[in-house]
Protein backbone atom coordinates (compact mmCIF):
# COMPACT_ATOMS: atom_id res chain seq x y z
CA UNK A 1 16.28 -15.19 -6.08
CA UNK A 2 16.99 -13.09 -8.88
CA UNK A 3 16.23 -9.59 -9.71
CA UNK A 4 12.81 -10.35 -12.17
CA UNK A 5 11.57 -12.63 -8.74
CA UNK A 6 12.49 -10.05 -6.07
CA UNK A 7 10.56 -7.12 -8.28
CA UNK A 8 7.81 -9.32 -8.55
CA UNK A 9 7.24 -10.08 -4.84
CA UNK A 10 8.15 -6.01 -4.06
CA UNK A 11 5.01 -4.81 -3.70
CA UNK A 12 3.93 -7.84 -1.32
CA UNK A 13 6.95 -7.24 0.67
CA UNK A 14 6.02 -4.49 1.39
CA UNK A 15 2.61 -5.26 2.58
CA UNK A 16 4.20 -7.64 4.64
CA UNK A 17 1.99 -10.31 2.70
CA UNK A 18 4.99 -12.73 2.20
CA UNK A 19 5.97 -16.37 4.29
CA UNK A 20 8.67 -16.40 5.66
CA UNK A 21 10.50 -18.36 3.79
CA UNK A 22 9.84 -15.95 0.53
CA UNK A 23 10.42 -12.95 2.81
CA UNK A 24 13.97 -13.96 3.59
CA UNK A 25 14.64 -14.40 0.52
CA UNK A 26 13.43 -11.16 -0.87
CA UNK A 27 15.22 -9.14 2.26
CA UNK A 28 18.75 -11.03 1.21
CA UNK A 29 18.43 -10.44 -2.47
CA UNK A 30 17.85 -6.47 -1.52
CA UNK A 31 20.64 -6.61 0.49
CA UNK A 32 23.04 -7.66 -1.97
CA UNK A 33 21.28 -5.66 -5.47
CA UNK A 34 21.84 -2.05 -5.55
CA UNK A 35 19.39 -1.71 -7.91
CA UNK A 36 16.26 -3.89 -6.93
CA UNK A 37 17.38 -2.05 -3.64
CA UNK A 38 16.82 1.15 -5.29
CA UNK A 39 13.47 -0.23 -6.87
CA UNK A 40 12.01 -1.32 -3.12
CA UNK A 41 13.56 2.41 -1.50
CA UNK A 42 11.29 4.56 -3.65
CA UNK A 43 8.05 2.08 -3.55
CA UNK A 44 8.59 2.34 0.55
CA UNK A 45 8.89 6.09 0.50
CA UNK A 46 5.95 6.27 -2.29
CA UNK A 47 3.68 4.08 0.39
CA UNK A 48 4.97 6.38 3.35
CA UNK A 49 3.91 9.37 1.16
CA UNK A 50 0.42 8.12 -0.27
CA UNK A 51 -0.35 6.92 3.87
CA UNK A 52 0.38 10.49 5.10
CA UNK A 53 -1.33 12.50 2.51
CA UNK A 54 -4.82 10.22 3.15
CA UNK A 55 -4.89 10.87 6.40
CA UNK A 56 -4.21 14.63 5.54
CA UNK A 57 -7.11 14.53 3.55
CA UNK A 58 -9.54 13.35 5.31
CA UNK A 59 -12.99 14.61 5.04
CA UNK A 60 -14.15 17.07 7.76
CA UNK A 61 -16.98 15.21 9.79
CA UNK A 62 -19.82 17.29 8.57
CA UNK A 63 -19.26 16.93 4.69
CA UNK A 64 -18.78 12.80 6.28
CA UNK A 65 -22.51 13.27 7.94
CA UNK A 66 -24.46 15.31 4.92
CA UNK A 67 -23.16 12.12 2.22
CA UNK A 68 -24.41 9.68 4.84
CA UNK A 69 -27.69 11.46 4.97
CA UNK A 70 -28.53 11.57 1.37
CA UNK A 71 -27.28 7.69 0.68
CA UNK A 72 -29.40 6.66 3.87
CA UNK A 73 -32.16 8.98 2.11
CA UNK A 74 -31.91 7.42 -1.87
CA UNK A 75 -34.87 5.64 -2.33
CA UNK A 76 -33.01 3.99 -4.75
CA UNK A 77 -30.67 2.16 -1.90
CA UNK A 78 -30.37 -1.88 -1.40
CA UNK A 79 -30.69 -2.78 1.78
């Protein structure tokens, strides 16, 4: 696998969306490219970040309960 392959499959690594097959082959190209390795590094840390800060920002229950409310109140809304 080469480096243009093993950026392109990154993001699917790391969503653990690969085979097997592809997977190895991604984790053995990382292990031998100091850059690609780089590349995956900061999109696992960027992941770990944006996964921490949503559940830091989740909405308190009551603001949760009021939007229900008004979308189960739009006369407006499909069922």
């Amino acid at each position: 696998m080469n480096c243009p392959e093993a950026i392109d499959h990154l993001y699917s690594f790391l969503d653990e969306e690969l085979t097997v097959d592809v997977k190895t082959e991604v984790m053995v190209h990382l292990e031998g490219c100091e850059g690609c390795f780089g590349h995956y590094e900061f999109e696992r840390a960027f992941l770990v970040f944006l996964k921490a800060r949503c559940k830091a920002q989740a909405a308190p229950p009551d603001l949760r309960r009021r939007v229900f409310e008004q979308v189960m109140q739009d006369p407006d809304r499909r069922a």
